[in-house]
N, C-alpha and C. Protein backbone atom coordinates (compact mmCIF):
# COMPACT_ATOMS: atom_id res chain seq x y z
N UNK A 1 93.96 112.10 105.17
CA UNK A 1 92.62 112.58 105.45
C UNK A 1 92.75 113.66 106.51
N UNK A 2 92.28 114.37 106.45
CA UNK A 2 92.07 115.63 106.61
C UNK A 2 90.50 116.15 107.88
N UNK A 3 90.73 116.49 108.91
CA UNK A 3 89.26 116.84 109.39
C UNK A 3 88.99 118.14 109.36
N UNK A 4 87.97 118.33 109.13
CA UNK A 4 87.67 119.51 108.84
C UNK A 4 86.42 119.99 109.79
N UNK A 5 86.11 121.47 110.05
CA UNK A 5 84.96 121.66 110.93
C UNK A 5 84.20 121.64 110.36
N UNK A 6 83.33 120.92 111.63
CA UNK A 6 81.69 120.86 111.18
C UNK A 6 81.17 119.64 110.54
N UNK A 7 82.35 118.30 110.49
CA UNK A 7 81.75 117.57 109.80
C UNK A 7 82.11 116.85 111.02
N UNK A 8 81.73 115.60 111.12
CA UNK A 8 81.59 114.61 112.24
C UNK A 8 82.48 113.79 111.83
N UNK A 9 82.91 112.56 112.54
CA UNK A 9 83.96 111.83 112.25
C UNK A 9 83.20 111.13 111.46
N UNK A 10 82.04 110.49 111.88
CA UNK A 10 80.94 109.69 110.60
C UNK A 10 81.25 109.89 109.06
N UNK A 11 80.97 111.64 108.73
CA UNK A 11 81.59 112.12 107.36
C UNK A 11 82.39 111.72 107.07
N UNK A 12 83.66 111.84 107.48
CA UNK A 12 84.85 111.64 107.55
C UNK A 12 84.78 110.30 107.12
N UNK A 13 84.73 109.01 107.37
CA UNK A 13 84.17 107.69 107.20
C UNK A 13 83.64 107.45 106.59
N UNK A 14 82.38 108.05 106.10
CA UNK A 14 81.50 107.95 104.67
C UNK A 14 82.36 108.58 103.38
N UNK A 15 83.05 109.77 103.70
CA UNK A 15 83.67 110.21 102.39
C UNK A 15 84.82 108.94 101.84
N UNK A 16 85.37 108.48 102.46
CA UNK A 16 86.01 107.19 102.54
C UNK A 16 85.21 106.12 101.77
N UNK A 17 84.25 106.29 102.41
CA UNK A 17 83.47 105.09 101.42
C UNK A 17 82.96 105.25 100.26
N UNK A 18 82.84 106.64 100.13
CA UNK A 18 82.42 106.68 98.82
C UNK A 18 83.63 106.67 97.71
N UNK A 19 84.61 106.70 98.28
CA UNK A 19 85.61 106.34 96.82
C UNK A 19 86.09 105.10 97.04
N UNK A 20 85.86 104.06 98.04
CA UNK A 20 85.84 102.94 98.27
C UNK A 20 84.56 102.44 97.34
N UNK A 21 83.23 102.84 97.20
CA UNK A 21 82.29 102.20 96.29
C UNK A 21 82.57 102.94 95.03
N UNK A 22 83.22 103.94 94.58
CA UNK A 22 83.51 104.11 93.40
C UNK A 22 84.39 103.29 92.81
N UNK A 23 85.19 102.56 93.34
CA UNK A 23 85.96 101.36 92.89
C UNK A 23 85.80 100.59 93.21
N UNK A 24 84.67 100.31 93.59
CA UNK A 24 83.78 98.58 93.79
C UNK A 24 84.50 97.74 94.45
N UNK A 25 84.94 98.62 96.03
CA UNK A 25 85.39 97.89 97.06
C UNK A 25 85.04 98.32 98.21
N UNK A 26 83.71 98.26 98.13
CA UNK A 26 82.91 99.23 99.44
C UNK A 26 81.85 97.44 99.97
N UNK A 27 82.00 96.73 100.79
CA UNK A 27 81.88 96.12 101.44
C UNK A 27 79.69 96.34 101.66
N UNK A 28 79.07 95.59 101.49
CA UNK A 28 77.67 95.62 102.00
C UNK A 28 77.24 96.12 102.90
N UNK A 29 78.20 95.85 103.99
CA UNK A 29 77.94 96.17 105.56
C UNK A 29 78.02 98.09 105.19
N UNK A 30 79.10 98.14 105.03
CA UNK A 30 79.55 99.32 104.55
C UNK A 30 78.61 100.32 103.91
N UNK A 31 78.07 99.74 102.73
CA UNK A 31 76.86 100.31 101.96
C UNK A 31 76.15 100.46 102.14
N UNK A 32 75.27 99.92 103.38
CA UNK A 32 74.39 100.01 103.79
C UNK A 32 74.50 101.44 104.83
N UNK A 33 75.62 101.31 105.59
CA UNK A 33 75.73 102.46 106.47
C UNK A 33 76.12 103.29 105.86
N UNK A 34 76.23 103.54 105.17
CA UNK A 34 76.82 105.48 103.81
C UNK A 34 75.13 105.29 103.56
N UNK A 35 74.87 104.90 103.05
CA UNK A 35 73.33 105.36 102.79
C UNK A 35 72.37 105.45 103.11
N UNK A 36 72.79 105.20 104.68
CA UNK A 36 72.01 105.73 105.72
C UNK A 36 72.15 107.31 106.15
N UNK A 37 73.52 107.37 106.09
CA UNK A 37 74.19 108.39 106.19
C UNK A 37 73.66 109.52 105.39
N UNK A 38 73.98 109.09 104.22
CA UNK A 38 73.49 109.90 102.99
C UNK A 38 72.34 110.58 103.24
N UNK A 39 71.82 109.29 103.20
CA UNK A 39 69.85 110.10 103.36
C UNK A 39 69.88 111.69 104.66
N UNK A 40 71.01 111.45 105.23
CA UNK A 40 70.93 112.52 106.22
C UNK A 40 71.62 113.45 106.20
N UNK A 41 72.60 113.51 105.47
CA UNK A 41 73.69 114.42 105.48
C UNK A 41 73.68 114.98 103.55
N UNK A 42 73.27 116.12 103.95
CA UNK A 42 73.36 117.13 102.48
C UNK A 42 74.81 116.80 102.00
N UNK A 43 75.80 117.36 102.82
CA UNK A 43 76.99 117.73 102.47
C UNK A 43 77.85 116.56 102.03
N UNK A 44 77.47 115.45 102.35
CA UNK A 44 78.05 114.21 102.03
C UNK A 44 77.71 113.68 100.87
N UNK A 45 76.07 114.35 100.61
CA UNK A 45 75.59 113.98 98.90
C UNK A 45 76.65 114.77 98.17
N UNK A 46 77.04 116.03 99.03
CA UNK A 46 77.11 116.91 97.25
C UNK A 46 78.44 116.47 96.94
N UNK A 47 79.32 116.10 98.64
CA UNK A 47 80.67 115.85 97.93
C UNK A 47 80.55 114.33 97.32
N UNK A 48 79.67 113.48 97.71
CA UNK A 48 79.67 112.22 96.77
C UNK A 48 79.31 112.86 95.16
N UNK A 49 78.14 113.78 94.92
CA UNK A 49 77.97 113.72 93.25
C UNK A 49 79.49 114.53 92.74
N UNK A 50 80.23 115.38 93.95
CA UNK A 50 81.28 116.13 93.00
C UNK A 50 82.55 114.55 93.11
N UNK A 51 82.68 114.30 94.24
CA UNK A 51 83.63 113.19 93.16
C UNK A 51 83.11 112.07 92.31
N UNK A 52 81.71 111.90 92.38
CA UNK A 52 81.51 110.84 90.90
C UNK A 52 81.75 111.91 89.61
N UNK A 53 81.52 112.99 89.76
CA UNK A 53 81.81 113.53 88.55
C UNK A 53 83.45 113.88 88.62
N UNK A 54 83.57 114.19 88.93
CA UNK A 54 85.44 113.99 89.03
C UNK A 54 86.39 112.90 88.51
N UNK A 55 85.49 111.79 89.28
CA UNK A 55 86.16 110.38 88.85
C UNK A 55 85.76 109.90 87.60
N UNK A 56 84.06 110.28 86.94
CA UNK A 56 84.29 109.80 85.49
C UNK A 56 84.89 110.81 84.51
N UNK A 57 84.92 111.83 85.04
CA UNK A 57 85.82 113.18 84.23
C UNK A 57 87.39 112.29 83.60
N UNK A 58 88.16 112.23 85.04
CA UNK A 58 89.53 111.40 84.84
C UNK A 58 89.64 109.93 84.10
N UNK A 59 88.29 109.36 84.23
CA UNK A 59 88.88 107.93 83.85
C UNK A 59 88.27 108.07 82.25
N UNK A 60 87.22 108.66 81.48
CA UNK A 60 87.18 109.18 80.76
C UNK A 60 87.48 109.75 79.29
N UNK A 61 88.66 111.00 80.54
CA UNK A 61 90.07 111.58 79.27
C UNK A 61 90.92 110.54 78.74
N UNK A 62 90.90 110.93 77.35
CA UNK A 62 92.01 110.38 76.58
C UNK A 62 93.27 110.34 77.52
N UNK A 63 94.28 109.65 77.10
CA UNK A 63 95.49 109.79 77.68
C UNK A 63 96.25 110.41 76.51
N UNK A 64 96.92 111.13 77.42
CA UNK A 64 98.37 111.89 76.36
C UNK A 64 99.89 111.74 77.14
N UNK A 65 100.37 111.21 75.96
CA UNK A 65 101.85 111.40 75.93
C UNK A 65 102.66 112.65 76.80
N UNK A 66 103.67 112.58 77.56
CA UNK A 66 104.23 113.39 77.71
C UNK A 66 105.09 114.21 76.59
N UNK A 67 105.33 115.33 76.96
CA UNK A 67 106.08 115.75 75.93
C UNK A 67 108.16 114.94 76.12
N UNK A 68 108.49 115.07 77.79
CA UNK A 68 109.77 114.45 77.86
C UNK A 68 109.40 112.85 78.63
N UNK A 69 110.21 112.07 78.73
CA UNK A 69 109.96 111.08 79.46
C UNK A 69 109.95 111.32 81.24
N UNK A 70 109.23 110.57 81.54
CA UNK A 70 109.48 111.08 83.14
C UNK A 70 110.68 109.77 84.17
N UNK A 71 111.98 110.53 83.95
CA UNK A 71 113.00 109.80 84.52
C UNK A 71 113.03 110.16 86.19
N UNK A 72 113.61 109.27 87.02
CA UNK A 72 113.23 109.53 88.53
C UNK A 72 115.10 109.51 88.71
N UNK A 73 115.76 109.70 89.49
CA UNK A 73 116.69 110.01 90.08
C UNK A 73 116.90 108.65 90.47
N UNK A 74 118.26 107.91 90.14
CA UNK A 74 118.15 106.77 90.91
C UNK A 74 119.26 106.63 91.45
N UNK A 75 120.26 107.42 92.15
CA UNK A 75 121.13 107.36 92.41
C UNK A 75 120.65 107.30 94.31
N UNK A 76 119.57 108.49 94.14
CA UNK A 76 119.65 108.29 95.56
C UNK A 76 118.63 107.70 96.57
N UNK A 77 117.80 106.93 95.64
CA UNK A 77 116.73 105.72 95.86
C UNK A 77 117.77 105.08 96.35
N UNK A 78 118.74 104.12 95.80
CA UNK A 78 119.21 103.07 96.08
C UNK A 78 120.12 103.69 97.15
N UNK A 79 121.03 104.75 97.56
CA UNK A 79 121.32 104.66 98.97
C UNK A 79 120.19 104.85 100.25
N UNK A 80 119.22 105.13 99.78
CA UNK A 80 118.47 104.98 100.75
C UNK A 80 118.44 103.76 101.17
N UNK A 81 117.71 102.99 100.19
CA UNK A 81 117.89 101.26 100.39
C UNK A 81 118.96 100.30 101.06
N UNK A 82 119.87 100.72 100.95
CA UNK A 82 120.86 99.67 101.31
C UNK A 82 121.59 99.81 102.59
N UNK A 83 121.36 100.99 103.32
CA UNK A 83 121.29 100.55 104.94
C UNK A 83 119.91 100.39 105.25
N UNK A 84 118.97 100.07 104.85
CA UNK A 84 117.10 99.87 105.36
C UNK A 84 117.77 98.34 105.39
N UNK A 85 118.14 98.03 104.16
CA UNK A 85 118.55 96.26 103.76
C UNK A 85 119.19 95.93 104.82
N UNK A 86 120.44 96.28 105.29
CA UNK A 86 121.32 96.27 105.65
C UNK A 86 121.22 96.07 107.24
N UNK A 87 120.15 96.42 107.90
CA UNK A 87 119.44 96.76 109.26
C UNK A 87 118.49 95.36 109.18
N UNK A 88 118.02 95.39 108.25
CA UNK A 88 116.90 94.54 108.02
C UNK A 88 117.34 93.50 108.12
N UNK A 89 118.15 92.86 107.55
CA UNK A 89 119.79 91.81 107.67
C UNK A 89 120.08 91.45 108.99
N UNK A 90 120.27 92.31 109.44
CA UNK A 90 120.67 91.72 110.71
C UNK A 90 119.78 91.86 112.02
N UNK A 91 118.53 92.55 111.77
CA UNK A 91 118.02 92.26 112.91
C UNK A 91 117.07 90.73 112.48
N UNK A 92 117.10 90.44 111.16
CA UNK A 92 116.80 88.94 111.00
C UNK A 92 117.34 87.73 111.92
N UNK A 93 119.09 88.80 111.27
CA UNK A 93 120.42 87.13 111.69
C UNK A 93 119.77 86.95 113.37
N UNK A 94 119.84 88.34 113.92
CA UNK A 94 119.57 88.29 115.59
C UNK A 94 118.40 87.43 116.07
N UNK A 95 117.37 87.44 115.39
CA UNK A 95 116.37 86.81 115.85
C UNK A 95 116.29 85.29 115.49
N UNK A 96 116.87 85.05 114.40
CA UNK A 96 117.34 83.81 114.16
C UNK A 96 117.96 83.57 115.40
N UNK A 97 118.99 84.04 115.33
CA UNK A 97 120.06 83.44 116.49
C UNK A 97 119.12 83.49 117.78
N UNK A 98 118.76 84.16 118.48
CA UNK A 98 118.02 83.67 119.63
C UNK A 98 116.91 82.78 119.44
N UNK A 99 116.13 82.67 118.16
CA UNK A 99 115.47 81.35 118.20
C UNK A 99 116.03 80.08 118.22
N UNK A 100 117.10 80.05 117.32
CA UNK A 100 117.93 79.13 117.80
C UNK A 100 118.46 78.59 119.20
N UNK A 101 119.02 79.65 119.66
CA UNK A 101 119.16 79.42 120.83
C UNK A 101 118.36 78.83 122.14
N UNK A 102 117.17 79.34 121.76
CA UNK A 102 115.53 78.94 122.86
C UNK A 102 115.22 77.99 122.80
N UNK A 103 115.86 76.93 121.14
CA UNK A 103 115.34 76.28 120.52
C UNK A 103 115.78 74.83 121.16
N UNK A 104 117.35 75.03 121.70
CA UNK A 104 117.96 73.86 121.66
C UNK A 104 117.12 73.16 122.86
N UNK A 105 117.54 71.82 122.87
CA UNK A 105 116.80 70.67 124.24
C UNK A 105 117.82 71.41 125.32
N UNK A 106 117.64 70.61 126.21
CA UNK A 106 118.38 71.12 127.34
C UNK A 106 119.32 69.99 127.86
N UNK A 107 120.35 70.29 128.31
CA UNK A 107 121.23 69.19 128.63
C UNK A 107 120.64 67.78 129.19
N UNK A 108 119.65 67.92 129.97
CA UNK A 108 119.50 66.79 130.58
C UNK A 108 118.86 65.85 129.56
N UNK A 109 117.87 66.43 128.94
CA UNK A 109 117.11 65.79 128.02
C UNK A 109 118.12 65.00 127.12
N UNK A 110 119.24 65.44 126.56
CA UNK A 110 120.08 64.65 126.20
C UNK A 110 121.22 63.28 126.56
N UNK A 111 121.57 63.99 127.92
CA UNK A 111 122.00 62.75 128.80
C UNK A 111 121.28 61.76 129.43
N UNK A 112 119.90 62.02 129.38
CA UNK A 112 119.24 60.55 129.56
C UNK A 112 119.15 59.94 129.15
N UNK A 113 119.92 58.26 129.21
CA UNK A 113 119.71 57.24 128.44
C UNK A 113 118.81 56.72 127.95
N UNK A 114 117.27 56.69 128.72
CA UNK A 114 116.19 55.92 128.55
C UNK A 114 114.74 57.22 127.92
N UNK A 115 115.76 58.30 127.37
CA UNK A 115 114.36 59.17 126.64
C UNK A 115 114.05 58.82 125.28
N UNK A 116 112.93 59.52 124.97
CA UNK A 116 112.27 58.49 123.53
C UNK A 116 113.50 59.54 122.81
N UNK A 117 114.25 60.27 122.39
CA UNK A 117 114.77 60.77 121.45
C UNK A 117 116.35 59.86 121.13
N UNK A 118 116.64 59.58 122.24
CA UNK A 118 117.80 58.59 122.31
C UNK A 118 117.49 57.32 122.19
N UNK A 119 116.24 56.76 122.25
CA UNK A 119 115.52 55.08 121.71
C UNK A 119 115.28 55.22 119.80
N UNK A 120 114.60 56.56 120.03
CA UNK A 120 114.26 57.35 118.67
C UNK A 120 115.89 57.29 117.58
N UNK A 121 116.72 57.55 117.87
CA UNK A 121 118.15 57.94 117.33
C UNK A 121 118.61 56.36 117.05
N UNK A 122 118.17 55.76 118.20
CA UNK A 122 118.86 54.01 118.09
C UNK A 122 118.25 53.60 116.66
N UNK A 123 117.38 53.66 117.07
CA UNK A 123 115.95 52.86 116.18
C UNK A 123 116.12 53.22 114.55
N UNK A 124 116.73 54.67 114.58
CA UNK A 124 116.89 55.18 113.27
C UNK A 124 118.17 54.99 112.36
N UNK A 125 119.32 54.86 113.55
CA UNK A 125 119.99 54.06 113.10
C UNK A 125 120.59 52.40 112.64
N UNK A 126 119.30 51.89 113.81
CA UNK A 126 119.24 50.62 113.35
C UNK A 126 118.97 50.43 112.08
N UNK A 127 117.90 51.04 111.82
CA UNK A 127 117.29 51.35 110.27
C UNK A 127 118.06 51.39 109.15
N UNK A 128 119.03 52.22 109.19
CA UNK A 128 119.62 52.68 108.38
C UNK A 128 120.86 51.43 108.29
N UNK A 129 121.11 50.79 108.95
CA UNK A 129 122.29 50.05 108.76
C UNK A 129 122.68 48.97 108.38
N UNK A 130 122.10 48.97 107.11
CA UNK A 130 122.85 47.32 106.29
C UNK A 130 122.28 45.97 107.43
N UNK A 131 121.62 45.05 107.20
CA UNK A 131 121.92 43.83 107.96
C UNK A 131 121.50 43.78 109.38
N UNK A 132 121.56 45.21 109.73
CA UNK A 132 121.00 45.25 111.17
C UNK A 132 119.61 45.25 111.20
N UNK A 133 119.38 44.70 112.92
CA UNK A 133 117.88 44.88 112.61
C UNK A 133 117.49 45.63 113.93
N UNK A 134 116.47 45.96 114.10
CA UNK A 134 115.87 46.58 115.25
C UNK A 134 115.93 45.78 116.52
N UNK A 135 115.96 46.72 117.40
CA UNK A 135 116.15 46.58 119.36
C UNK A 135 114.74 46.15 119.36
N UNK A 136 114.93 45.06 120.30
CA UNK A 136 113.93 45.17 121.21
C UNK A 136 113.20 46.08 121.98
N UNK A 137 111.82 46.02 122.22
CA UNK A 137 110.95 47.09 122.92
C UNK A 137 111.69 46.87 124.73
N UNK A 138 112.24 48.33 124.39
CA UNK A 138 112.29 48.62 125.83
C UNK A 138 113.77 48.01 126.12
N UNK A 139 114.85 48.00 124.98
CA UNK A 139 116.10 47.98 125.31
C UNK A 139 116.97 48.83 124.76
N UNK A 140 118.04 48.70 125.60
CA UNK A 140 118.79 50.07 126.03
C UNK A 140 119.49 50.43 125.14
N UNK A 141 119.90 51.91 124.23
CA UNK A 141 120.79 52.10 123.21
C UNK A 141 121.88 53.12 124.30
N UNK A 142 123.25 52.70 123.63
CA UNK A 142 123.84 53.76 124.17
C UNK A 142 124.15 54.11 122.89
């Protein structure tokens, strides 16, 4: 988008909307303010009637065939791509890795005998183990 003199940034914003309500994605709120607008601004009617006529001009026309096929170059699409990938890759691994890192408990939290994650660990392995049965509330796992 483009500013041009003499039109206000408003214009600018309404011309927007009007090819936003030409494809029936112009919002109420929205609609309401272009046609407020409208009612006031000549220049915003005429370029709204020249692109409704523009836009049913194009959608309209028949379609035609090209005469050759339209092939794109793909040799140098894909080196573009693969250092973007390649960057992209690793500033992932990096942020992984420091979440990880932020992530872990902290030593102490682990060497305390009597925290719920080390009662938690007992308990789960009690669980798990054939024949065994669960600790008592409030006794000690090492």
């Amino acid at each position: 988008m483009s500013f041009v003199p003499g039109h206000s940034v408003l214009c600018e914003r309404s011309r927007e909307w009007i090819s936003l309500r030409l494809d029936g994605e112009l919002s109420e709120l929205a609609e309401k303010m272009l046609e407020s607008h409208l009612a006031r601004c000549a220049a915003c009617r005429t370029f709204e009637s020249d692109v409704e006529l523009t836009s049913r001009l194009v959608r309209t026309a028949p379609l035609e065939r090209p005469e050759h096929p339209i092939a794109l170059p793909r040799g140098r699409r894909r080196m573009l791509f693969r250092p973007v990938g390649a960057v992209a890759a690793t500033v992932a691994a990096v942020a992984l890795g420091f979440a990880a890192f932020f992530n872990l408990p902290s030593s102490g939290t682990l060497a305390a005998p009597n925290s719920d994650l080390t009662l938690q660990r007992g308990m789960r392995a009690a669980l798990l183990r054939p024949g065994s049965e669960l600790p008592p509330p409030g006794a000690q796992q090492m």
